[in-house]
N, C-alpha and C. Protein backbone atom coordinates (compact mmCIF):
# COMPACT_ATOMS: atom_id res chain seq x y z
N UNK A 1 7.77 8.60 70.83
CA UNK A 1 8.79 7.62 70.55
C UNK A 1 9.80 8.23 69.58
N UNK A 2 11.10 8.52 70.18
CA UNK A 2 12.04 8.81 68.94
C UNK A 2 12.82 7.90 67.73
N UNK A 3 12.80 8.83 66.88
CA UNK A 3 13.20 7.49 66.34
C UNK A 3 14.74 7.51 65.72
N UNK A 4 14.89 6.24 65.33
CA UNK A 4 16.65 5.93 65.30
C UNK A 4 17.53 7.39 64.90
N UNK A 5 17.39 8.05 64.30
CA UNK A 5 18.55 9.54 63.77
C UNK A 5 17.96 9.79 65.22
N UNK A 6 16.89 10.55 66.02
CA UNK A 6 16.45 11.23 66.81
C UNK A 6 17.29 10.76 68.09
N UNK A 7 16.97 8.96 68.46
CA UNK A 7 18.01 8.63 69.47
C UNK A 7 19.19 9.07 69.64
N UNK A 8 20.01 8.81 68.42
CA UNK A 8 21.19 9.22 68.09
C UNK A 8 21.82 10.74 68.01
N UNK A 9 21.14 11.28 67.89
CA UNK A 9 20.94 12.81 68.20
C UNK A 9 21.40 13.20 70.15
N UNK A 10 20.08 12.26 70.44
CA UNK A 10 19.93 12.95 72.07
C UNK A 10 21.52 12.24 72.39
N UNK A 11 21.87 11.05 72.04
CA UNK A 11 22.48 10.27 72.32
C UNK A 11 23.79 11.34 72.64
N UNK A 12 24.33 11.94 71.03
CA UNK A 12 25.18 13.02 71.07
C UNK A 12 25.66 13.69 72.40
N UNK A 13 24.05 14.81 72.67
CA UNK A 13 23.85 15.53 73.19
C UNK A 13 24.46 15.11 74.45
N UNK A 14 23.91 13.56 75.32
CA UNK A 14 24.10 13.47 76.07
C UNK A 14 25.56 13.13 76.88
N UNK A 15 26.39 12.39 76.28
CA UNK A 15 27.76 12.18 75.65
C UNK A 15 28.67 13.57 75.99
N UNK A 16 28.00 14.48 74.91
CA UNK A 16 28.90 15.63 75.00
C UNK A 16 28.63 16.51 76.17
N UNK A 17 27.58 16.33 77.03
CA UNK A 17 27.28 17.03 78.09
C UNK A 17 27.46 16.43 79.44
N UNK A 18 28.49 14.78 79.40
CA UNK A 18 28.95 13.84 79.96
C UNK A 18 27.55 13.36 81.28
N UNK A 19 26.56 13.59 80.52
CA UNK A 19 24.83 12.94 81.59
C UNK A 19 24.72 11.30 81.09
N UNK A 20 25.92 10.68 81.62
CA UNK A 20 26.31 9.27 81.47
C UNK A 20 25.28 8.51 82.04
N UNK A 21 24.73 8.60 83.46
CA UNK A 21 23.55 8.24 83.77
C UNK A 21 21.97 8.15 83.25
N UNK A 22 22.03 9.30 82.31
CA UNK A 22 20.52 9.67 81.51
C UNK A 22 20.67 8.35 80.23
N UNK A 23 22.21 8.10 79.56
CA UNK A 23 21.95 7.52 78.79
C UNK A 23 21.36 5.93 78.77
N UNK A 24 21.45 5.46 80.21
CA UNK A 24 20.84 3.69 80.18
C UNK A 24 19.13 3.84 79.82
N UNK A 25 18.28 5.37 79.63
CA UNK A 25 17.29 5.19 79.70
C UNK A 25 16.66 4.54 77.85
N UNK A 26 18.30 4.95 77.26
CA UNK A 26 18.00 4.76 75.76
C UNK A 26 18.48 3.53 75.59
N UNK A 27 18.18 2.51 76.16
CA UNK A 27 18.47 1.02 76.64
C UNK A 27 17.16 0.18 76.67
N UNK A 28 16.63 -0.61 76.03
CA UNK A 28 15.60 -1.77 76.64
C UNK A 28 16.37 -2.53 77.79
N UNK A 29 15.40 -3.18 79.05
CA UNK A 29 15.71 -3.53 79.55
C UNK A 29 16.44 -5.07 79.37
N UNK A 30 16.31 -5.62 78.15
CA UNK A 30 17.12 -6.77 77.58
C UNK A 30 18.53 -6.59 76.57
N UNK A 31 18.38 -5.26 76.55
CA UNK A 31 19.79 -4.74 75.43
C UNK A 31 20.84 -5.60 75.82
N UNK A 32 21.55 -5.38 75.04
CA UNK A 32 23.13 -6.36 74.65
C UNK A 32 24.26 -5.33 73.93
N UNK A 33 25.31 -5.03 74.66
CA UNK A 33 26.28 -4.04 74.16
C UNK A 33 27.37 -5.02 73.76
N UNK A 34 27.77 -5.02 72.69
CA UNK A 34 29.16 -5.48 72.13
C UNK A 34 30.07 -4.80 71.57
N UNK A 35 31.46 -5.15 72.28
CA UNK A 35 32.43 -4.55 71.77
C UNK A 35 33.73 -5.42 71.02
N UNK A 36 33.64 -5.53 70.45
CA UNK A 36 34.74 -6.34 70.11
C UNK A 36 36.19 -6.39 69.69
N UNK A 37 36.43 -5.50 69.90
CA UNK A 37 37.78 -4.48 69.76
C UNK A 37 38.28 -3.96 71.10
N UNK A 38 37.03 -4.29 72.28
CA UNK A 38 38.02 -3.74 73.49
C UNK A 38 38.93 -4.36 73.93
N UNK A 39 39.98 -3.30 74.75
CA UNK A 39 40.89 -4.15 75.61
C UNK A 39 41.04 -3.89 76.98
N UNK A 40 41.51 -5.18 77.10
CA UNK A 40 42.38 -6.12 76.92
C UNK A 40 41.92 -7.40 76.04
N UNK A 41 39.98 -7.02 76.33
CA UNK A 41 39.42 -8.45 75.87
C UNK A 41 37.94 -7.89 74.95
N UNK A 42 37.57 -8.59 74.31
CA UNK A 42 36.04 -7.97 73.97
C UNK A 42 35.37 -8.51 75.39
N UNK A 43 34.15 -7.39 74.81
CA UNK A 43 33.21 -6.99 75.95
C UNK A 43 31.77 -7.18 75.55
N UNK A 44 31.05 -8.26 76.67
CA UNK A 44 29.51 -8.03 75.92
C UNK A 44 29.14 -8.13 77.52
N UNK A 45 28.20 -6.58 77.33
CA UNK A 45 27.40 -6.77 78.04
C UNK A 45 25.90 -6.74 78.33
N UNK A 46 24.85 -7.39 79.14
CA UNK A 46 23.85 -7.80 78.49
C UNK A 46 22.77 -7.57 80.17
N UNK A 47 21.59 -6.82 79.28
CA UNK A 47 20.67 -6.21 80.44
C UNK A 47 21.20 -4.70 80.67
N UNK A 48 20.13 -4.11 81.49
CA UNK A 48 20.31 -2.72 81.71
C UNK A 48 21.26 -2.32 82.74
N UNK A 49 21.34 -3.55 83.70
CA UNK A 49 22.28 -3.41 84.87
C UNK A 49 23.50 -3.71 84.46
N UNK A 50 24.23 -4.24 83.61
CA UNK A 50 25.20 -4.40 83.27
C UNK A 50 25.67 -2.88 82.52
N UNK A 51 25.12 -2.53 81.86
CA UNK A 51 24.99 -1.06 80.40
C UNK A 51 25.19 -0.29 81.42
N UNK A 52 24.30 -0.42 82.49
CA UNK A 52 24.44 0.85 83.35
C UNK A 52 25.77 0.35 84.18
N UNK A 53 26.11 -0.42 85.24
CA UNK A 53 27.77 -0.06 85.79
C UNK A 53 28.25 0.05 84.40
N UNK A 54 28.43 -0.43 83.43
CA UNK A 54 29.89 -0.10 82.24
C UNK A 54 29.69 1.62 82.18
N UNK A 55 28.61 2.04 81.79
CA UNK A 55 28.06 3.80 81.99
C UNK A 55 28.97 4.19 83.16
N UNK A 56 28.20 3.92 84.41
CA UNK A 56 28.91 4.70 85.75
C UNK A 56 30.20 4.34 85.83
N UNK A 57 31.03 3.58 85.32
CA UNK A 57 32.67 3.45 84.95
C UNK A 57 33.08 4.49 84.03
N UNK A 58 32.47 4.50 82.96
CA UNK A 58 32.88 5.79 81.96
C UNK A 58 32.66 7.08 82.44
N UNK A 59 31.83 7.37 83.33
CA UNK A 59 31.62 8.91 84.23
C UNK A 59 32.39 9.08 84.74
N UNK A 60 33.63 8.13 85.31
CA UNK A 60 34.15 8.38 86.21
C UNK A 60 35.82 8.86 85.29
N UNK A 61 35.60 8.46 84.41
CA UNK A 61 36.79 8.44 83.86
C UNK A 61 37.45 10.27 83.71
N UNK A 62 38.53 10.52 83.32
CA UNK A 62 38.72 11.66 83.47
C UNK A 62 38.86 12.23 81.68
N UNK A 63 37.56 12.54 81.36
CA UNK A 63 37.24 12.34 79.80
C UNK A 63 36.78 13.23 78.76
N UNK A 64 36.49 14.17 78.26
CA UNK A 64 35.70 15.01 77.55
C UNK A 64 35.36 14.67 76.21
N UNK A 65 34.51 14.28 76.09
CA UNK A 65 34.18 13.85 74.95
C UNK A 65 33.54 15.13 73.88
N UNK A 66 33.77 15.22 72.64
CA UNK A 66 33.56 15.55 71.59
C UNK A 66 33.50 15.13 70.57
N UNK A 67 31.91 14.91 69.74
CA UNK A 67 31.25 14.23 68.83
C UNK A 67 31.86 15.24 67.72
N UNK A 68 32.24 14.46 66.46
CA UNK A 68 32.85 15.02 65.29
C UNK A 68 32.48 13.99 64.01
N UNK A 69 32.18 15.16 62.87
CA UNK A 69 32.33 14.12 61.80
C UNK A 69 30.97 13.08 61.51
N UNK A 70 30.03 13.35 62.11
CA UNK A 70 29.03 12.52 62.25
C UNK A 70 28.24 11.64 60.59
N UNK A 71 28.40 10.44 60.29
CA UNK A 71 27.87 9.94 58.92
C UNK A 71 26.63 8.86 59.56
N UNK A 72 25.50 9.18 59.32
CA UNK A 72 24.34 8.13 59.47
C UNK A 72 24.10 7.50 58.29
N UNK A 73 23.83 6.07 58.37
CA UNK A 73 23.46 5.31 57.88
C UNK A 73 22.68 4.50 57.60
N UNK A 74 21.49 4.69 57.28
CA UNK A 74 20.13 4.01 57.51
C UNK A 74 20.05 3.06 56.38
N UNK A 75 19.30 1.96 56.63
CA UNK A 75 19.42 0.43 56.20
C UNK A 75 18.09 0.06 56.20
N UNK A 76 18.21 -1.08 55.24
CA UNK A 76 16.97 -1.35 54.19
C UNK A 76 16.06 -1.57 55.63
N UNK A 77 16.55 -2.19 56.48
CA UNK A 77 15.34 -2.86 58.02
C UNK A 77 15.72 -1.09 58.73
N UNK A 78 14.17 -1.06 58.98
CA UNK A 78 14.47 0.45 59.75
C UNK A 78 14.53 0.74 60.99
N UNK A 79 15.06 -0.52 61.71
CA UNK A 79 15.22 -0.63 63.10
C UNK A 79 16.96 -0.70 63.12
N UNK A 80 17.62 -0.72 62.02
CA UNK A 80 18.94 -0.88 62.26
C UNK A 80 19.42 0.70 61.45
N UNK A 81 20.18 1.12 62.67
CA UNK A 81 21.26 2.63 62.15
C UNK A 81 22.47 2.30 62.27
N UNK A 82 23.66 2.81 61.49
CA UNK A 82 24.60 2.24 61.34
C UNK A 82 25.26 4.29 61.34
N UNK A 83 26.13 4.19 62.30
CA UNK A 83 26.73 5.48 62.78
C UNK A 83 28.44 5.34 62.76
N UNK A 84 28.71 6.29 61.88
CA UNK A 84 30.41 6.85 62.14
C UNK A 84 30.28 8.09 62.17
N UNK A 85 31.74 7.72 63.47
CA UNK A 85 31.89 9.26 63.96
C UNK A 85 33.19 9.46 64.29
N UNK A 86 34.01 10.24 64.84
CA UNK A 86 34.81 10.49 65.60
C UNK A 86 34.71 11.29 66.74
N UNK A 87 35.51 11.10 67.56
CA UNK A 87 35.28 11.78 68.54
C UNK A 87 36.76 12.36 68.90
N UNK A 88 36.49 13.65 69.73
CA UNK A 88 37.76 14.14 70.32
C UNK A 88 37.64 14.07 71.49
N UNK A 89 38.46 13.54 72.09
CA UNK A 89 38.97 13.25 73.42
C UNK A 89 39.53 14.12 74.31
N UNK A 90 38.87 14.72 75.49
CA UNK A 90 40.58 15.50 76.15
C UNK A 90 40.96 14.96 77.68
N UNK A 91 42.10 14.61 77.77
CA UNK A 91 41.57 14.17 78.82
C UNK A 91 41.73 15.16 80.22
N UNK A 92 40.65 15.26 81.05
CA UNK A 92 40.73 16.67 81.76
C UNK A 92 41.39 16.61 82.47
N UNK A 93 42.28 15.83 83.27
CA UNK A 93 43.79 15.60 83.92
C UNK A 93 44.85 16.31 83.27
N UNK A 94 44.96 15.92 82.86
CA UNK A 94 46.24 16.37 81.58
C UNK A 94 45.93 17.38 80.65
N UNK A 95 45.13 17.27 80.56
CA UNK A 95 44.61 18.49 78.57
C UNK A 95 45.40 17.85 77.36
N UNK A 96 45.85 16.87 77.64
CA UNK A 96 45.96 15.93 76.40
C UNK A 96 45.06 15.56 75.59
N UNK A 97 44.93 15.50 74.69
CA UNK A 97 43.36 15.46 73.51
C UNK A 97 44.20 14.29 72.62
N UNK A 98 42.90 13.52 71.49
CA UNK A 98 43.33 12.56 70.79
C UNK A 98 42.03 12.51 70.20
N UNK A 99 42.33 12.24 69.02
CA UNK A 99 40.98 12.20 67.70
C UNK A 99 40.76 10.64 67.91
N UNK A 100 39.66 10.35 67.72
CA UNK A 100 39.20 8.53 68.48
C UNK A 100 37.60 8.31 67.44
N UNK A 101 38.63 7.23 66.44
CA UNK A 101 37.51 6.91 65.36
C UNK A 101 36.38 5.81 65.78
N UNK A 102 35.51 5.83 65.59
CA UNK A 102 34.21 4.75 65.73
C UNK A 102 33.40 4.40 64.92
N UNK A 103 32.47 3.03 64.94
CA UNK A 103 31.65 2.98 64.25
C UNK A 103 30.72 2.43 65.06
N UNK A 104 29.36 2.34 64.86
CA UNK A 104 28.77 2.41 65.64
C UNK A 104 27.23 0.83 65.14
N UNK A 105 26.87 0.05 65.50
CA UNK A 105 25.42 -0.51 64.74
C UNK A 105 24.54 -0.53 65.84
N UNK A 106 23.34 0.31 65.55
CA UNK A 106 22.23 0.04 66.43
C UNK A 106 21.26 -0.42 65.85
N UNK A 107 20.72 -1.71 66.59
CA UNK A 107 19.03 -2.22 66.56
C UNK A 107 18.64 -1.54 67.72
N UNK A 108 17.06 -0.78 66.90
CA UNK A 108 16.37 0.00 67.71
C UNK A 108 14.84 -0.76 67.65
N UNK A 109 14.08 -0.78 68.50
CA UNK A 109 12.87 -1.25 68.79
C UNK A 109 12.06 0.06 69.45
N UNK A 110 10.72 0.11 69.61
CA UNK A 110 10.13 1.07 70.28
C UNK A 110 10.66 2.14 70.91
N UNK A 111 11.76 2.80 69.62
CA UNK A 111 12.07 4.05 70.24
C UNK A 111 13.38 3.91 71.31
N UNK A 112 14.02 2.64 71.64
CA UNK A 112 15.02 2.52 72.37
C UNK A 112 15.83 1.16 71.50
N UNK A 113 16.92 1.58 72.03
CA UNK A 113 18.29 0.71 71.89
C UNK A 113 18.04 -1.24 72.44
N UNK A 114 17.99 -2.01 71.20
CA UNK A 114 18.06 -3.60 72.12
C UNK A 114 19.45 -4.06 71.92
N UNK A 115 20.67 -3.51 71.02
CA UNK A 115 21.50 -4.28 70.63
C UNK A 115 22.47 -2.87 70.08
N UNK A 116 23.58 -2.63 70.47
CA UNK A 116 24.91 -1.90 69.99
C UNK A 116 25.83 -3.10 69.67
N UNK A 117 26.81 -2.96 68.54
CA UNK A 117 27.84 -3.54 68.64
C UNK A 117 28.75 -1.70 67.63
N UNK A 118 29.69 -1.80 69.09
CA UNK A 118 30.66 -0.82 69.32
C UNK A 118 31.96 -0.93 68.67
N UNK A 119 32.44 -0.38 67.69
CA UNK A 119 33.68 -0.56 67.18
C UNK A 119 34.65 1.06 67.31
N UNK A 120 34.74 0.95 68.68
CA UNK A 120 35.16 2.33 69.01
C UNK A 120 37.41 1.53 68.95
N UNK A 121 37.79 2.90 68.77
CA UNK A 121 39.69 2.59 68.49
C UNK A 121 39.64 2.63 70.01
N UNK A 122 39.35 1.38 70.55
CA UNK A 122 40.23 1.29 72.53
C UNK A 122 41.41 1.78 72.76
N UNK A 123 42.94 1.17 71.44
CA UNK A 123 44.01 1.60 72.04
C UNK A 123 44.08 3.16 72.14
N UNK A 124 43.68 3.77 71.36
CA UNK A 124 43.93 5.53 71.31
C UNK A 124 42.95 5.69 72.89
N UNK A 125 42.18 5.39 73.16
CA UNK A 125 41.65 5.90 74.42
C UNK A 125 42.68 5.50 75.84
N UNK A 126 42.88 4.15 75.75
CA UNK A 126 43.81 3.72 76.87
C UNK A 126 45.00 4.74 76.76
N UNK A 127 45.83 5.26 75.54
CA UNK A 127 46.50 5.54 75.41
C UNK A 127 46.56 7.10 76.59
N UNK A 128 45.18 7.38 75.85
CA UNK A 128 45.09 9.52 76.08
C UNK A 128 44.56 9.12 77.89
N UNK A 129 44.62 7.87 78.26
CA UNK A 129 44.28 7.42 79.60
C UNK A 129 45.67 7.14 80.08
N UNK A 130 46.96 6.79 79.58
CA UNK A 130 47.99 6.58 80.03
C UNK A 130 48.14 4.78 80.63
N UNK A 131 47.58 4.33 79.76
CA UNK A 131 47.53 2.77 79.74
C UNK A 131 48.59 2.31 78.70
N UNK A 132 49.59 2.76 78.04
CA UNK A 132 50.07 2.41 77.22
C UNK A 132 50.33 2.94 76.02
């Protein structure tokens, strides 16, 4: 069972090696993703089948992700990690790149993810996406 830094670790790994599919396995099958900063609208989505299409939407995107800057945050309950990061963006269409700040809260249970709430900068991504 890994535990919360360790998730967050593979989590990285997996991200930066764009294995978008591997990541619903770091999901309980009742997880709940919140975003509340996305746009056009916040976003909650809830169960593994939901986590997973929002996943196979982001694979598809034309994206490179690069983990930067990484600050963990561990909290008095040791099921909750609290993660900032940035990330660099490129987007592989274009080779346009964009620095894309986040923060991150995970409740972790048995070694997997029940609850993210995502405070990733949407407009800079839509943007390096050509949404605006």
């Amino acid at each position: 069972m890994l535990t919360p830094r360790e998730l967050f670790d593979r989590r990285v790994r997996l991200i930066e090696e764009s294995r978008w599919a591997e990541l619903i396995d770091q999901y309980t099958e009742d997880a709940v993703v919140e975003m509340p900063f996305a746009t056009p609208a916040p976003v909650r989505l809830e169960g593994r089948n939901q986590i997973a299409a929002h996943l196979s939407r982001a694979e598809r995107l034309p994206l490179r992700f690069t983990v930067r800057d990484v600050v963990l945050h561990e909290t008095a309950d040791p099921r909750v990690l609290i993660a900032e990061y940035g990330y660099r963006l490129t987007n592989t269409d274009t080779g346009q790149t964009a620095d894309v700040a986040n923060i991150q809260t995970f409740r972790i249970s048995g070694g997997r993810i029940t609850h993210t709430r995502d405070f990733h900068d949407h407009r800079a991504i839509g943007r390096l996406l050509g949404h605006g």
